[in-house]
Protein backbone atom coordinates (compact mmCIF):
# COMPACT_ATOMS: atom_id res chain seq x y z
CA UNK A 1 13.11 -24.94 15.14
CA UNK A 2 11.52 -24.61 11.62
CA UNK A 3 8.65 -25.85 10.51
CA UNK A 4 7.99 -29.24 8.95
CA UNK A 5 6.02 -29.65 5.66
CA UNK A 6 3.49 -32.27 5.94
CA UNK A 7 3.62 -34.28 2.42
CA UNK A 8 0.84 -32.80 0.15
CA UNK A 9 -0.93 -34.99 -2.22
CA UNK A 10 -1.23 -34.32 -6.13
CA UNK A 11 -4.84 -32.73 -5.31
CA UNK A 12 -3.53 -30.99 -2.71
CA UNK A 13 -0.75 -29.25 -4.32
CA UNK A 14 -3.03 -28.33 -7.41
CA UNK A 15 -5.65 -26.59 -4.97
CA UNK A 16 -3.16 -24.27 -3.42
CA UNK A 17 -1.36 -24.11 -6.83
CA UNK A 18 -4.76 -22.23 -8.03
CA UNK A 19 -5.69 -20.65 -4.78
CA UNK A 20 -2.35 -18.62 -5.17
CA UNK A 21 -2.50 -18.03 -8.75
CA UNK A 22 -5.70 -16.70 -8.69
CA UNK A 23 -4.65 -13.82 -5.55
CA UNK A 24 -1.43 -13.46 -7.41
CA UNK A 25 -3.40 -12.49 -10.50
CA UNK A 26 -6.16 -10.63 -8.68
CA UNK A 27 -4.21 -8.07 -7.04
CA UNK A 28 -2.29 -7.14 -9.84
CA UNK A 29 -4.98 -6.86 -12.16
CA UNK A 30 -6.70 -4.59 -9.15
CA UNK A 31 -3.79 -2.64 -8.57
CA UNK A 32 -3.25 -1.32 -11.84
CA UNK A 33 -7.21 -0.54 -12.19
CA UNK A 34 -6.68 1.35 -8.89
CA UNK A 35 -3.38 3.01 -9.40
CA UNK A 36 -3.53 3.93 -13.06
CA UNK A 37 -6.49 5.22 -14.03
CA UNK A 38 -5.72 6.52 -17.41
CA UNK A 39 -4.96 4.08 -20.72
CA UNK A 40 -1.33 4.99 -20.82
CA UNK A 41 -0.99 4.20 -17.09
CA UNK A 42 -2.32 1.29 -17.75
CA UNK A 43 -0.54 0.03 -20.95
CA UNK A 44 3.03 1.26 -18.61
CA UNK A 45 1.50 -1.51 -15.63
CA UNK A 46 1.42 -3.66 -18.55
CA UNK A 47 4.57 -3.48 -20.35
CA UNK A 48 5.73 -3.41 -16.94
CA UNK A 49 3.77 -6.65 -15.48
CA UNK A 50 5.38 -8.44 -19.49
CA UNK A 51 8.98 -7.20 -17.94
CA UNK A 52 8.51 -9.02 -15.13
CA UNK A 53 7.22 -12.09 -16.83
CA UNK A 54 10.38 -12.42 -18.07
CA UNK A 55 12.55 -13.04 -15.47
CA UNK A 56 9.95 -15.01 -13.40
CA UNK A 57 8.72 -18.54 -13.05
CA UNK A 58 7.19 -19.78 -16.16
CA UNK A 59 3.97 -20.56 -13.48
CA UNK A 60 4.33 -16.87 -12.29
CA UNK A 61 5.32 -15.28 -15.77
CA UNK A 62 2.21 -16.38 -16.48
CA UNK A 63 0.00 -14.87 -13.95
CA UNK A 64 1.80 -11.40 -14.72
CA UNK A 65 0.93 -11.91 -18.36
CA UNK A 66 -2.39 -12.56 -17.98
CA UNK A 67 -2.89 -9.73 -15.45
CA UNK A 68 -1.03 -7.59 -18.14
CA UNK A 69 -3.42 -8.61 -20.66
CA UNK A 70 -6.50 -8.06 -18.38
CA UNK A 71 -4.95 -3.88 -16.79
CA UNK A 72 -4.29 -3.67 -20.73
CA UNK A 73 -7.87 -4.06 -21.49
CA UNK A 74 -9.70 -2.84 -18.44
């Protein structure tokens, strides 16, 4: 039997809205300082992170091009 979603309220939504955007955008940033430890690594995670951006959500495809902006200038 699946699970029901309980109605979420405007507040409610927002909060995980942010709560997920902000892991979303923390491990990428992380795992391109981790991985890719050299500036062309990390401008490749970029480009790569902008890529992506475009065929996401506009709420995701912004995450990844924030994170690409952040691994670009870590």
């Amino acid at each position: 039997m699946p699970a029901v979603m309980p109605e979420l309220s405007t507040e409610d939504a927002e909060q995980i809205e942010d709560a997920l955007r902000a892991a979303l955008l923390d491990v990428l940033v992380n795992m391109g300082k981790v991985l890719l430890t050299t500036p062309e690594g990390r401008a490749e995670a970029a480009r790569s992170m902008l890529d992506q951006a475009e065929r996401a959500h506009p709420a995701v495809a912004a995450v990844f091009r924030e994170a690409a902006e952040k691994v670009r200038g870590a």
